[in-house]
Structures are given as structure tokens and as C-alpha cells.
PDB file of N, CA and C in Angstrom:
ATOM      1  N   UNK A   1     -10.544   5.958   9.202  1.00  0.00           N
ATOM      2  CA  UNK A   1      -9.688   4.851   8.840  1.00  0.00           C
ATOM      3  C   UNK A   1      -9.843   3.756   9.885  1.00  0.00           C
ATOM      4  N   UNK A   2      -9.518   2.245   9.492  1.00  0.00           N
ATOM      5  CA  UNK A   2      -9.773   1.491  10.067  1.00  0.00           C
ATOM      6  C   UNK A   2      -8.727   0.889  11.033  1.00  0.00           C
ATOM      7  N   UNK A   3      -8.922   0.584  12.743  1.00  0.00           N
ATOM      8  CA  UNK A   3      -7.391   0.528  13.229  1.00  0.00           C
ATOM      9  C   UNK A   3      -7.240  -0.772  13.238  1.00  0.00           C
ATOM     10  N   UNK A   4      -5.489  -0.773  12.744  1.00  0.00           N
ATOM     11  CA  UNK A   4      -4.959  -2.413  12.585  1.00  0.00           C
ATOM     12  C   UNK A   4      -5.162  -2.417  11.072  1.00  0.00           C
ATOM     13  N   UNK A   5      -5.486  -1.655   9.951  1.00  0.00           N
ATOM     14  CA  UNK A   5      -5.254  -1.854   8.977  1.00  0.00           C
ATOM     15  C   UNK A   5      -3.984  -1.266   8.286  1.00  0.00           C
ATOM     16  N   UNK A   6      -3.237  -1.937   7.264  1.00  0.00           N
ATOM     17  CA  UNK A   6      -1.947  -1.014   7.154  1.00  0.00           C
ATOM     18  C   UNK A   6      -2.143   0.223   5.813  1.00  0.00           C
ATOM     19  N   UNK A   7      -1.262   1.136   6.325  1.00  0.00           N
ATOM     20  CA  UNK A   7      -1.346   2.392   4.912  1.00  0.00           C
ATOM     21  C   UNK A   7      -0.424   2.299   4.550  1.00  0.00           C
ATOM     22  N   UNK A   8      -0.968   2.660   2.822  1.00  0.00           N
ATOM     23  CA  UNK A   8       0.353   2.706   2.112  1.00  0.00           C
ATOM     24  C   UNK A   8       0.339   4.474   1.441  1.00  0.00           C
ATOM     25  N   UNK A   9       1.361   4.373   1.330  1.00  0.00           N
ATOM     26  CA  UNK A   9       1.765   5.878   0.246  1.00  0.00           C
ATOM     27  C   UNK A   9       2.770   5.537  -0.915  1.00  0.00           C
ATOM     28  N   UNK A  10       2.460   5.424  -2.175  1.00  0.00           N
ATOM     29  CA  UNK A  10       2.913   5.941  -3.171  1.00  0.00           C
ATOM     30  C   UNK A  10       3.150   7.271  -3.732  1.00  0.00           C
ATOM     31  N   UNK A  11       4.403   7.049  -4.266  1.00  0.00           N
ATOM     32  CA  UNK A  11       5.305   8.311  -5.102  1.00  0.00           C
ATOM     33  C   UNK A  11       5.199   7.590  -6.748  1.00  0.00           C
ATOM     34  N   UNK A  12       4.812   8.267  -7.229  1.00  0.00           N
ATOM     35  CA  UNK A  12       4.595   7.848  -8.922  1.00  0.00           C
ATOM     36  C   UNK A  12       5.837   8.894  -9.451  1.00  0.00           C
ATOM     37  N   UNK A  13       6.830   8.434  -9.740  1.00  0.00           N
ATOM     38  CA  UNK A  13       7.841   9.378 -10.302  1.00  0.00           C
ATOM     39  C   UNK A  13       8.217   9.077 -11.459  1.00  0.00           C
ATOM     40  N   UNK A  14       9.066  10.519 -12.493  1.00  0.00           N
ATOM     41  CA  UNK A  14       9.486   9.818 -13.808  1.00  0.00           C
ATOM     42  C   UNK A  14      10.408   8.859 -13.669  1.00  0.00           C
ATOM     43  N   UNK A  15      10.811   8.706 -13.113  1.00  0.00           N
ATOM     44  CA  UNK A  15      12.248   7.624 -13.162  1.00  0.00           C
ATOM     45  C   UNK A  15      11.560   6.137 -12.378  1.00  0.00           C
ATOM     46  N   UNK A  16      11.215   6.530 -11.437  1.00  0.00           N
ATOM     47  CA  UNK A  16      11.080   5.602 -10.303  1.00  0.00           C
ATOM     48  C   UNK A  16       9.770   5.480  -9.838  1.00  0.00           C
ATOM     49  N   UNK A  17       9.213   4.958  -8.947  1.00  0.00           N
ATOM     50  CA  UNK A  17       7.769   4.950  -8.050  1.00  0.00           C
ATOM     51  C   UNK A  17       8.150   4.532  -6.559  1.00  0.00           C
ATOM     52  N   UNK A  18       8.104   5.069  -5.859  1.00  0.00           N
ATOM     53  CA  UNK A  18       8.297   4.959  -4.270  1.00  0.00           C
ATOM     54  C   UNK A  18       6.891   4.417  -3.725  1.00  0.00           C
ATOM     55  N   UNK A  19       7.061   3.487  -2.819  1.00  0.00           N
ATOM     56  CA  UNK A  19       5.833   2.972  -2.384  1.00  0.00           C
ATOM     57  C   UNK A  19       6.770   2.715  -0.647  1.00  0.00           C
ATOM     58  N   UNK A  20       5.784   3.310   0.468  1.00  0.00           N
ATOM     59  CA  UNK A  20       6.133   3.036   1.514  1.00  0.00           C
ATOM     60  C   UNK A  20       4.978   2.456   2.178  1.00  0.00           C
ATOM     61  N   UNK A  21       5.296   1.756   3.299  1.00  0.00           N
ATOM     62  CA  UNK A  21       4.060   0.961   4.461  1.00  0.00           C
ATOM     63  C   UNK A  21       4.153   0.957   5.550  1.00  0.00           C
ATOM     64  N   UNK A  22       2.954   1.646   6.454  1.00  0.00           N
ATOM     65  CA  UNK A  22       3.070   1.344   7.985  1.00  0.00           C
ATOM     66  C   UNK A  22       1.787   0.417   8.204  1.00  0.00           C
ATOM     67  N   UNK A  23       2.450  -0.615   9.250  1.00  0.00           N
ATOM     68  CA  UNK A  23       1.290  -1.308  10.075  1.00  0.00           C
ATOM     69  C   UNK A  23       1.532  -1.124  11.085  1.00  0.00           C
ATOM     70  N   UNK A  24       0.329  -1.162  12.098  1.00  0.00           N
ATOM     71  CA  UNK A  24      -0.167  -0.479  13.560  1.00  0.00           C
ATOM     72  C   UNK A  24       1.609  -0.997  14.385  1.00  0.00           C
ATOM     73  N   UNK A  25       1.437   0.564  14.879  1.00  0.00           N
ATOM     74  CA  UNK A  25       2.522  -0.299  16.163  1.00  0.00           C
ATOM     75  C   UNK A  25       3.676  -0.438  15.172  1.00  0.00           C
ATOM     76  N   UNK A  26       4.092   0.196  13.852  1.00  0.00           N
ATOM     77  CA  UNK A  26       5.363   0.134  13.301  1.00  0.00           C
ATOM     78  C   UNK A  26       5.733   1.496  12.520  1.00  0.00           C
ATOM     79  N   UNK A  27       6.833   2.055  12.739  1.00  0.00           N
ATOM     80  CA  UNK A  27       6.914   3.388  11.576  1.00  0.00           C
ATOM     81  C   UNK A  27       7.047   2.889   9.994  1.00  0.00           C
ATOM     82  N   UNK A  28       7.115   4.045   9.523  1.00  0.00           N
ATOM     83  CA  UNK A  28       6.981   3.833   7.997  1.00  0.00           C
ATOM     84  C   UNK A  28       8.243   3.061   7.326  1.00  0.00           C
ATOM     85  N   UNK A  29       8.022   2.124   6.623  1.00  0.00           N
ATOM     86  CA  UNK A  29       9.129   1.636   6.006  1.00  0.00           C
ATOM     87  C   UNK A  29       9.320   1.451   4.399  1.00  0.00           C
ATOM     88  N   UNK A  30      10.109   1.402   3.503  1.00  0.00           N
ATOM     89  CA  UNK A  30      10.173   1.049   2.086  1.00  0.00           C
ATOM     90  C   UNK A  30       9.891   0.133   2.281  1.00  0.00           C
ATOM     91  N   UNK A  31       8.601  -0.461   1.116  1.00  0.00           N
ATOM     92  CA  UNK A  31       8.152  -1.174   0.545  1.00  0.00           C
ATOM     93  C   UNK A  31       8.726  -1.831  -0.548  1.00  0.00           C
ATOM     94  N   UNK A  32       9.441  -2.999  -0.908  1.00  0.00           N
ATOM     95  CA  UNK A  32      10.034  -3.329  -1.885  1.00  0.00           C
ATOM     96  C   UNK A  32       9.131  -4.054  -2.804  1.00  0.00           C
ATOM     97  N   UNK A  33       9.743  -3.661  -3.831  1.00  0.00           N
ATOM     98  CA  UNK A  33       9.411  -4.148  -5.173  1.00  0.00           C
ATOM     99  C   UNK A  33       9.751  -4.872  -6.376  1.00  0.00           C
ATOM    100  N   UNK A  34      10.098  -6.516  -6.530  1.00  0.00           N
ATOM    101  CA  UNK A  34      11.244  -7.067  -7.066  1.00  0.00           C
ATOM    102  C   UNK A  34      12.390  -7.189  -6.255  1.00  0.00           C
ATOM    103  N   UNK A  35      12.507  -6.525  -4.961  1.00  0.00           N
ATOM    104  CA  UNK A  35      13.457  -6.647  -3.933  1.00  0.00           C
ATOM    105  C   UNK A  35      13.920  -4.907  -4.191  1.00  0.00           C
ATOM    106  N   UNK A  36      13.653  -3.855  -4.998  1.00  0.00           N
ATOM    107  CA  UNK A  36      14.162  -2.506  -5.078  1.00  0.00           C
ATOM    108  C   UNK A  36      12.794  -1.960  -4.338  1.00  0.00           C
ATOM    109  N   UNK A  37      13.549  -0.662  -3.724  1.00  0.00           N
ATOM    110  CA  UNK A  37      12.490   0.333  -3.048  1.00  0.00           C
ATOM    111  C   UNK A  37      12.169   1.471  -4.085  1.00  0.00           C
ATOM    112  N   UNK A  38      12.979   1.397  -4.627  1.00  0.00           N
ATOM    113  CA  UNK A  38      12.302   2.243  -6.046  1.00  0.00           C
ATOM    114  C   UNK A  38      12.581   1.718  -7.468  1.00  0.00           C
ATOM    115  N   UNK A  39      11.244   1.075  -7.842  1.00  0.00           N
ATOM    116  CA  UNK A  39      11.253   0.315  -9.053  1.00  0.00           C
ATOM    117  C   UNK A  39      10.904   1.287 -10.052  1.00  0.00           C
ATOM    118  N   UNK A  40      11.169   0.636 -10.941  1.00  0.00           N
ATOM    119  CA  UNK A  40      11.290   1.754 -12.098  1.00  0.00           C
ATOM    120  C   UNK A  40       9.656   2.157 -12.534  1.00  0.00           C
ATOM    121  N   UNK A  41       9.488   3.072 -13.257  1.00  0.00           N
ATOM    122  CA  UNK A  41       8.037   3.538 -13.275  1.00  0.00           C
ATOM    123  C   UNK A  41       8.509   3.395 -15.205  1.00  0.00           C
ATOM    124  N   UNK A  42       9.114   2.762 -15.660  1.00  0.00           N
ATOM    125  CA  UNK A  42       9.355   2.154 -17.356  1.00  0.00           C
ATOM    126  C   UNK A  42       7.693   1.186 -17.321  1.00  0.00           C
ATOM    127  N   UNK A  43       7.446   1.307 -18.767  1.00  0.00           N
ATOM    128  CA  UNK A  43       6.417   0.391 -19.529  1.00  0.00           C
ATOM    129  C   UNK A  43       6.951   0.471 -20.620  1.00  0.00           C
ATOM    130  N   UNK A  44       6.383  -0.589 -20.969  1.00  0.00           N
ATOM    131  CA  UNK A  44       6.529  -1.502 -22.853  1.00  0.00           C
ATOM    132  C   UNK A  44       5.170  -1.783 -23.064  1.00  0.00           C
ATOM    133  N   UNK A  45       4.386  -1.676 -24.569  1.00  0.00           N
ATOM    134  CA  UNK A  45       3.826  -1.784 -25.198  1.00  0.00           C
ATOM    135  C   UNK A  45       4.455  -3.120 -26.091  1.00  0.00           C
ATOM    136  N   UNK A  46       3.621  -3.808 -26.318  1.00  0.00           N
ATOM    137  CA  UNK A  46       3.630  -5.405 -27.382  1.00  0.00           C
ATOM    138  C   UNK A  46       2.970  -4.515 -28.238  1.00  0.00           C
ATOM    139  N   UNK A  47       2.968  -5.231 -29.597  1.00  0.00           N
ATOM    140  CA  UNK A  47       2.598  -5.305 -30.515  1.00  0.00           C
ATOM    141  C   UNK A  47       1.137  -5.466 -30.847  1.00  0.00           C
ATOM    142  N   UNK A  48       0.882  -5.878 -29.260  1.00  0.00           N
ATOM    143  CA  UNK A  48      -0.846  -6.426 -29.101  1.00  0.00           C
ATOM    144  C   UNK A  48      -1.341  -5.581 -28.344  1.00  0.00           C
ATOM    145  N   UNK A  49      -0.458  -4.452 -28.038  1.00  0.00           N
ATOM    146  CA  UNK A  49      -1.397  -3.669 -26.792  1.00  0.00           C
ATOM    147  C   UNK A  49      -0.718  -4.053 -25.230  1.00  0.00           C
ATOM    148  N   UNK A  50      -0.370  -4.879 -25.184  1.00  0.00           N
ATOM    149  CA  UNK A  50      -0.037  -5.330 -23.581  1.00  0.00           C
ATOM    150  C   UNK A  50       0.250  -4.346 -23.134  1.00  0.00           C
ATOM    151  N   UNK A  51       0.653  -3.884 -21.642  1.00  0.00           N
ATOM    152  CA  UNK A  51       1.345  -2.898 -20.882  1.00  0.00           C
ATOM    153  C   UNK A  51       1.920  -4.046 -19.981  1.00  0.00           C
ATOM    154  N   UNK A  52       3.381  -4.104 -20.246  1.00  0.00           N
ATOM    155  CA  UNK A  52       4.493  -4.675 -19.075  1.00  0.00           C
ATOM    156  C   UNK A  52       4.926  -3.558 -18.520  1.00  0.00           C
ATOM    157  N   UNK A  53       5.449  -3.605 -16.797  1.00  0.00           N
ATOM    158  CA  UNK A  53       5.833  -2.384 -16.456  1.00  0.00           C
ATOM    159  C   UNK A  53       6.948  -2.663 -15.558  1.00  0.00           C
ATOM    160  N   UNK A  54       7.961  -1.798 -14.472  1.00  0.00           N
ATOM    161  CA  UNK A  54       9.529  -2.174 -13.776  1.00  0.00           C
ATOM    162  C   UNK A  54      10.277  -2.776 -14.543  1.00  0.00           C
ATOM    163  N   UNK A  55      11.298  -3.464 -13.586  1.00  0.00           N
ATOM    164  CA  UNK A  55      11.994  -4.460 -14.518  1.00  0.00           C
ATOM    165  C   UNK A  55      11.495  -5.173 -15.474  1.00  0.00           C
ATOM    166  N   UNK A  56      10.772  -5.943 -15.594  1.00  0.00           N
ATOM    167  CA  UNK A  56      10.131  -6.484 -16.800  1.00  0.00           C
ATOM    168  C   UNK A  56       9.862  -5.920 -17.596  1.00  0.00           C
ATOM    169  N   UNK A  57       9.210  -4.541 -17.880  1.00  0.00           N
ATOM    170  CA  UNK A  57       9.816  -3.595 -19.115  1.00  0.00           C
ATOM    171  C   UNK A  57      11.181  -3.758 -19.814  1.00  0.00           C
ATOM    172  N   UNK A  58      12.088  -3.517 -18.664  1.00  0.00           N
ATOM    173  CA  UNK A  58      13.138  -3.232 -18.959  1.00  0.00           C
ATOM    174  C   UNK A  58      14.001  -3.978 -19.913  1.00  0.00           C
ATOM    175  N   UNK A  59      13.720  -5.720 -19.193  1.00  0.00           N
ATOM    176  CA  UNK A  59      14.073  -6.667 -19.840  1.00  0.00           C
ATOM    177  C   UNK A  59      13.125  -6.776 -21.287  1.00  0.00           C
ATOM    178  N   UNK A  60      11.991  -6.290 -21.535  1.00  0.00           N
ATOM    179  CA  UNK A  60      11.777  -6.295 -23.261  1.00  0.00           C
ATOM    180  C   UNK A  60      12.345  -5.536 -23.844  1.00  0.00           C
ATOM    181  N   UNK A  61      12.273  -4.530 -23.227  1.00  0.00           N
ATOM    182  CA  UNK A  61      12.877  -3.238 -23.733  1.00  0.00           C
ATOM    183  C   UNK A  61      14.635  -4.080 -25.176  1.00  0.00           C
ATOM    184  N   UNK A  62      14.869  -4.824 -24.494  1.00  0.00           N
ATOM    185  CA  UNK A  62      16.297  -5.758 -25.211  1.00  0.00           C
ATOM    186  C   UNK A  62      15.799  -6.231 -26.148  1.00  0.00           C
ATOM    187  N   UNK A  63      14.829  -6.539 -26.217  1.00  0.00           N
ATOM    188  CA  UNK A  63      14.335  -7.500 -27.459  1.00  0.00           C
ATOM    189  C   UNK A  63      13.300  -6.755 -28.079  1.00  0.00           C
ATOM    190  N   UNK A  64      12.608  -5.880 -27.798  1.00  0.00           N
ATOM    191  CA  UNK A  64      11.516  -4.634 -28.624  1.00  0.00           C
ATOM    192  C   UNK A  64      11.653  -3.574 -28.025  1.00  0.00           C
ATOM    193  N   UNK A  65      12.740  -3.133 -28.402  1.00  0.00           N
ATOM    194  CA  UNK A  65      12.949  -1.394 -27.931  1.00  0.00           C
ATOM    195  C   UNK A  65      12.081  -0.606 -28.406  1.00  0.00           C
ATOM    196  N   UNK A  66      11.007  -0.924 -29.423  1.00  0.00           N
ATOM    197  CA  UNK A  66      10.034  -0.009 -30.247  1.00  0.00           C
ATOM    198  C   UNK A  66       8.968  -0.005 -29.195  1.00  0.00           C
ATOM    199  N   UNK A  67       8.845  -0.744 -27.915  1.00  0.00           N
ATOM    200  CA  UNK A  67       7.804  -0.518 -27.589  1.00  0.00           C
ATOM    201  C   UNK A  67       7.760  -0.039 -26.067  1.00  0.00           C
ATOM    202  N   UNK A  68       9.403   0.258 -26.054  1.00  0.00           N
ATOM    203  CA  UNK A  68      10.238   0.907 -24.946  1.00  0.00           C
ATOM    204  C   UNK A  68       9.307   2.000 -24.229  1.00  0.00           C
ATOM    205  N   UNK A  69       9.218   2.663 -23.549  1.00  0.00           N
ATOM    206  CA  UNK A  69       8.424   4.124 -22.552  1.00  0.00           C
ATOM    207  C   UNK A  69       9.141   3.688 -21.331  1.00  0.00           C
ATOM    208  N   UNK A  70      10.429   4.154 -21.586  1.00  0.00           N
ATOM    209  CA  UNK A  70      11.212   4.667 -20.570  1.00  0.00           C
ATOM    210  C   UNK A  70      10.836   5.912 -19.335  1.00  0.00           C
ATOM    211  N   UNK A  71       9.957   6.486 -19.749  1.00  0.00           N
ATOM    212  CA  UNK A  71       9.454   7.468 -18.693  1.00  0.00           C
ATOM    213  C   UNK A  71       7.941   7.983 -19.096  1.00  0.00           C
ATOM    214  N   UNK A  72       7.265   7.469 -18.702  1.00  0.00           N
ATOM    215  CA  UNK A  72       5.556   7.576 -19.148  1.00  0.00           C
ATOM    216  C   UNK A  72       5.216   9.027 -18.413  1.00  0.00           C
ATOM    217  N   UNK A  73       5.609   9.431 -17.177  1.00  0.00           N
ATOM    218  CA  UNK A  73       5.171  10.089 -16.804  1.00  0.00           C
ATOM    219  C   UNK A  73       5.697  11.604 -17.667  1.00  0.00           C
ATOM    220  N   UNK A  74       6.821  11.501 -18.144  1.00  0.00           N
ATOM    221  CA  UNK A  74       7.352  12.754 -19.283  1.00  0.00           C
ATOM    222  C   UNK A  74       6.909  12.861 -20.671  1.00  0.00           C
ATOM    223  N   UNK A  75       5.892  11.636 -20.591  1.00  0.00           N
ATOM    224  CA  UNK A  75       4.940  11.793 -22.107  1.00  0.00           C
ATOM    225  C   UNK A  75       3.978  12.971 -22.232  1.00  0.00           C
ATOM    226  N   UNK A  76       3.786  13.433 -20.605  1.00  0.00           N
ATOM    227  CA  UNK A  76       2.749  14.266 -20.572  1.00  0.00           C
ATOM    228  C   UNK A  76       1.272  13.436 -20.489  1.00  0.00           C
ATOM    229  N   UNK A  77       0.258  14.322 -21.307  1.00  0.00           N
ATOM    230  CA  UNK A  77      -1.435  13.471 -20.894  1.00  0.00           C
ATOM    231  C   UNK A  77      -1.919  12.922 -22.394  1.00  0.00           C
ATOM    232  N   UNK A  78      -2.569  12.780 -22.330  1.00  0.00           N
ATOM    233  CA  UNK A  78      -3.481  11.935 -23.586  1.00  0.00           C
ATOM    234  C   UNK A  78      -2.479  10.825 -24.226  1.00  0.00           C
ATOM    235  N   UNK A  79      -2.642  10.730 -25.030  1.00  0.00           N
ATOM    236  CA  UNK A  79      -2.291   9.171 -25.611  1.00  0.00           C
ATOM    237  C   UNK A  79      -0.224   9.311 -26.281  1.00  0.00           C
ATOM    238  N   UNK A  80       0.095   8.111 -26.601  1.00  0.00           N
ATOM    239  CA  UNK A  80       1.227   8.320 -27.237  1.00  0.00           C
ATOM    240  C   UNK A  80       1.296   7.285 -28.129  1.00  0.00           C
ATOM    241  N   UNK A  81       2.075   6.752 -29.448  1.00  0.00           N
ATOM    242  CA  UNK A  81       2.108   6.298 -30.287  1.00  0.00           C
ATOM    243  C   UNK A  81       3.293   4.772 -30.213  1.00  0.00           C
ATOM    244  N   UNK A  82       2.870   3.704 -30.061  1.00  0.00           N
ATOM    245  CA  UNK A  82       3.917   2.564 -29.505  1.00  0.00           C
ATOM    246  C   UNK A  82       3.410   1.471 -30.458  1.00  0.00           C
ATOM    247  N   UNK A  83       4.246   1.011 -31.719  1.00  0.00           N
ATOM    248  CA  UNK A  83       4.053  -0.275 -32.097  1.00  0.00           C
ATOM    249  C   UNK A  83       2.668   0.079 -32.905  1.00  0.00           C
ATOM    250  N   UNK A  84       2.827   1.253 -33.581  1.00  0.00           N
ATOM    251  CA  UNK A  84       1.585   2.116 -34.416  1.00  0.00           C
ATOM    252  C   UNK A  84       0.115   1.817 -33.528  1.00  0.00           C
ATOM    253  N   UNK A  85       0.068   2.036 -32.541  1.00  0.00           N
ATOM    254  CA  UNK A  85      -0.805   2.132 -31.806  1.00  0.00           C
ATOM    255  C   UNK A  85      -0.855   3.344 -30.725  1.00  0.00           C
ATOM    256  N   UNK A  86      -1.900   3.609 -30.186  1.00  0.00           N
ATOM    257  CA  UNK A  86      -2.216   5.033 -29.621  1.00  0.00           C
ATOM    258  C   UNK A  86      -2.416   4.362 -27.847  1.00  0.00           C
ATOM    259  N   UNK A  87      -2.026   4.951 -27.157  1.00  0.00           N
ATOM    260  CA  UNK A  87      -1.874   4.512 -25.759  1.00  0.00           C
ATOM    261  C   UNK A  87      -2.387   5.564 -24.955  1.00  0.00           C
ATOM    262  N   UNK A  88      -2.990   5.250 -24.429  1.00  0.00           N
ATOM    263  CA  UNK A  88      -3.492   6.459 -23.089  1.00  0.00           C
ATOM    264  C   UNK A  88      -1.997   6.648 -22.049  1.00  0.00           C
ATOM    265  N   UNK A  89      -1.674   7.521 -21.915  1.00  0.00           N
ATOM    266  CA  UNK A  89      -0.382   7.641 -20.729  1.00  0.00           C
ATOM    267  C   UNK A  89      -0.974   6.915 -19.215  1.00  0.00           C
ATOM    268  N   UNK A  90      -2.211   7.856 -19.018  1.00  0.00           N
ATOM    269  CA  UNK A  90      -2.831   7.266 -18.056  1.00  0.00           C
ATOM    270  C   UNK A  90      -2.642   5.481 -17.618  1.00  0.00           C
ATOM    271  N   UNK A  91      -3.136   5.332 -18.845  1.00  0.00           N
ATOM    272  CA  UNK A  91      -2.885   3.854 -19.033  1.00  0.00           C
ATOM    273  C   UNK A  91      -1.611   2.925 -18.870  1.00  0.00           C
ATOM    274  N   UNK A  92      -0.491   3.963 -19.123  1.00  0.00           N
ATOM    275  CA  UNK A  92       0.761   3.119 -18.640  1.00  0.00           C
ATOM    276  C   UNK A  92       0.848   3.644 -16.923  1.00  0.00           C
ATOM    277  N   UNK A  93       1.105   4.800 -16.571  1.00  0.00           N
ATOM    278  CA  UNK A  93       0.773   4.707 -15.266  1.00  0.00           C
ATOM    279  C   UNK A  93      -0.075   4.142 -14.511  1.00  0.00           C
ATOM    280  N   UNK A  94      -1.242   3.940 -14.403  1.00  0.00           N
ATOM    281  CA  UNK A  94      -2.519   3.265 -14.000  1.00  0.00           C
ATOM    282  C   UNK A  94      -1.334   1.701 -14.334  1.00  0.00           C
ATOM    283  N   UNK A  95      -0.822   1.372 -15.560  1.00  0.00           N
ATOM    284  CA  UNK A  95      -0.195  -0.185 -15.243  1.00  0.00           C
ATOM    285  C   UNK A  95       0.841  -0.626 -13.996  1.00  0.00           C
ATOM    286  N   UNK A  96       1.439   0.828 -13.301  1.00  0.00           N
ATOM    287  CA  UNK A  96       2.458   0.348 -12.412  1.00  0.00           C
ATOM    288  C   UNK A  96       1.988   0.521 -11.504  1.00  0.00           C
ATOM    289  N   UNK A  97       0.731   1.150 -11.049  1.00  0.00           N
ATOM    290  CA  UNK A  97       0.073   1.356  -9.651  1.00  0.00           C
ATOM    291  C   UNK A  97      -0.339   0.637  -9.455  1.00  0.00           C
ATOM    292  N   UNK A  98      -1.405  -0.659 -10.199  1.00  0.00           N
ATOM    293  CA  UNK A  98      -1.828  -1.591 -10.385  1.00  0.00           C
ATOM    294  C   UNK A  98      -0.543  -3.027  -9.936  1.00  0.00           C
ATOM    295  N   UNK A  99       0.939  -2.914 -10.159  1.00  0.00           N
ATOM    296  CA  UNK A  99       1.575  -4.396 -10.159  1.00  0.00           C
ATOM    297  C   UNK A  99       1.601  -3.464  -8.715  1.00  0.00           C
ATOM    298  N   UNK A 100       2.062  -2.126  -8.633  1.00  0.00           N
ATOM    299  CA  UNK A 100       1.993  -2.045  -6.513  1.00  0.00           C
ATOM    300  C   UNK A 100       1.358  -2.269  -6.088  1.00  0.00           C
ATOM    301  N   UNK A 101       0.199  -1.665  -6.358  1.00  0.00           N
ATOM    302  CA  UNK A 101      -1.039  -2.321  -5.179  1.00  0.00           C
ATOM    303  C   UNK A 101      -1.411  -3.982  -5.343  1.00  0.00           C
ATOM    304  N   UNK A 102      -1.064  -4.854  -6.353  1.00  0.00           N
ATOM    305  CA  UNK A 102      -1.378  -5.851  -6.262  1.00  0.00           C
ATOM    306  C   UNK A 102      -0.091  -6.070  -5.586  1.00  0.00           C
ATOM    307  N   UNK A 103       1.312  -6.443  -5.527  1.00  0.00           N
ATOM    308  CA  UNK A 103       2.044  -6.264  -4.553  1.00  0.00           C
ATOM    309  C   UNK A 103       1.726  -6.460  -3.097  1.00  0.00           C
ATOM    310  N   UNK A 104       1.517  -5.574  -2.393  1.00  0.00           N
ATOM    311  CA  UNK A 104       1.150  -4.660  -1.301  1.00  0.00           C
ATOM    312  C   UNK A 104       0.484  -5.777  -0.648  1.00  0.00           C
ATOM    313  N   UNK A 105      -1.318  -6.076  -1.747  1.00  0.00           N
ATOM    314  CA  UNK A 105      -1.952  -6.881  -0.971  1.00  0.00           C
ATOM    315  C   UNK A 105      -1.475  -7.624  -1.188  1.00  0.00           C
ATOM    316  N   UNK A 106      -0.556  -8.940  -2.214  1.00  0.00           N
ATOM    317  CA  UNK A 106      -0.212 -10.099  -1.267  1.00  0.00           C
ATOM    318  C   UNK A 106       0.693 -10.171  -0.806  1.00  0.00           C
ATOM    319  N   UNK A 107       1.637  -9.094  -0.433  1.00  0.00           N
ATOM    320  CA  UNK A 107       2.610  -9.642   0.818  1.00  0.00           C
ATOM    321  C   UNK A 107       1.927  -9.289   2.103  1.00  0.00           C
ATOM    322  N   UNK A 108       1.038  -8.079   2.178  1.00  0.00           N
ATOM    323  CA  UNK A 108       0.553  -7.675   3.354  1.00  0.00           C
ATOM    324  C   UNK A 108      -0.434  -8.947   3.432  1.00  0.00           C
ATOM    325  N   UNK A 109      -1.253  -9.026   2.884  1.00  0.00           N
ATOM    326  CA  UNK A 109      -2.264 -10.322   2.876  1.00  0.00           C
ATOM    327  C   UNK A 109      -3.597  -9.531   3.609  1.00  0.00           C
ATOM    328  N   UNK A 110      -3.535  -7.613   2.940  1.00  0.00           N
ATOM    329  CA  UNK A 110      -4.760  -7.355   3.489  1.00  0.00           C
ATOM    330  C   UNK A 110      -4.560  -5.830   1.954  1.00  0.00           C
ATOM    331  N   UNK A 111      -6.039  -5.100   1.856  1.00  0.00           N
ATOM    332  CA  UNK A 111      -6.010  -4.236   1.427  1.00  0.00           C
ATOM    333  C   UNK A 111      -5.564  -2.669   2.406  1.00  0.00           C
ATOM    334  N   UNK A 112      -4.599  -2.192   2.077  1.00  0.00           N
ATOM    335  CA  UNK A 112      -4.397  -1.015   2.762  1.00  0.00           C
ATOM    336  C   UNK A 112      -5.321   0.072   2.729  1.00  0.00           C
ATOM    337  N   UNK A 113      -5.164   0.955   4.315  1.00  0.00           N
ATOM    338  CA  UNK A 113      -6.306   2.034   4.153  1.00  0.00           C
ATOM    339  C   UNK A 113      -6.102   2.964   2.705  1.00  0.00           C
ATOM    340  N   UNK A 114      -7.215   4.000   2.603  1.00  0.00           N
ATOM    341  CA  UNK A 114      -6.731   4.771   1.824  1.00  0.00           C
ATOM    342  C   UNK A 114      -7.367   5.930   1.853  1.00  0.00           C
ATOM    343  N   UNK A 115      -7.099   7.186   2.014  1.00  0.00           N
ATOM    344  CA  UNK A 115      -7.402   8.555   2.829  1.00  0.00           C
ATOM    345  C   UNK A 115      -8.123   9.441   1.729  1.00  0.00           C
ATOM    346  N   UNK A 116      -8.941   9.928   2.238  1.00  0.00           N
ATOM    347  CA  UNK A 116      -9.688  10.942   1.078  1.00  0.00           C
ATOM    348  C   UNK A 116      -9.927  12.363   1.490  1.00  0.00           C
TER     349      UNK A 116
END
């Protein structure tokens, strides 16, 4: 790993997603998201396919509850059925890891390490 770069750790949970960050010379802290440290891990499906995900789910969720996925990760694996369309689960998760890590890098204003 590279020193002076910051790490992150994500928690992908049914309810929630935890994302924490250390940079050099600081302990670990919550990472906020929308201003919450645990944003919701909800997606919505449009009518077109989109994947909205956190709060912004939430808020369609009011106006197209049909395309509601209140908990993606309790769908289990392979696809699920939203707005007569077939969805990879993957695919709604993969959508909220994606608004964190884009997150991450622009408040950090760098890409975080990442451990293998």
C-alpha cells in the first residue's frame, strides 16, 4: 500500500452501508454520506432501467413505489423483477458502492488504497 494515501472500508448492509476513512496520521472515522454515516443501501428502478440509490431512492420510492427495493441485499443473487423488467441484484448493489466510492474520491480529492 501506498503511504499518505487514505483507506477506506465499506460495510454493504441490508438496511444500511457503512463506509469508514483513515488518512495518514488520523484514526478511523465515519464517512458521511448525504451528511448520514449510514446511508441507506435502498434502490429504485425507473421504468427505463435507471438504478437510483440512498435517500434518493427513497424520495422516488413516494412517487413510484413499483420500483421501490427497499433491501437489495435480501433479494438474494441473480436478477429480480422491477417495472416488468429483470435486474441483476448485483447490479443494484454494485449502484451504491459506486455513489460511495465516487463520494470518497471527491471529498478526499484522491482514490483510496485498496487491499488484496
Amino acid at each position: 500500500m501506498q503511504i499518505g494515501v487514505p483507506r477506506l472500508a465499506i460495510d454493504y448492509g441490508t438496511a444500511c452501508t457503512r463506509t469508514v476513512v483513515v488518512t495518514p496520521g488520523q484514526s478511523w472515522q465515519p464517512f458521511l454520506i448525504d451528511g448520514n454515516a449510514e446511508p441507506s443501501s435502498a434502490a429504485h428502478v425507473d421504468a427505463h432501467g435507471r438504478i437510483t440509490v440512498g435517500s434518493a431512492a427513497w424520495r422516488l420510492a413516494a412517487v413510484d413505489p413499483d420500483g421501490f427495493v427497499g433491501a437489495p441485499l435480501a433479494e438474494g443473487t441473480g436478477t429480480v423483477s422491477w417495472h416488468g423488467r429483470d435486474v441483476e441484484v448485483g447490479d443494484l448493489v454494485a449502484a451504491t458502492l459506486l455513489m460511495v466510492s465516487e463520494e470518497v474520491i471527491r471529498l478526499l480529492g484522491a482514490v483510496p488504497a485498496t487491499y488484496g
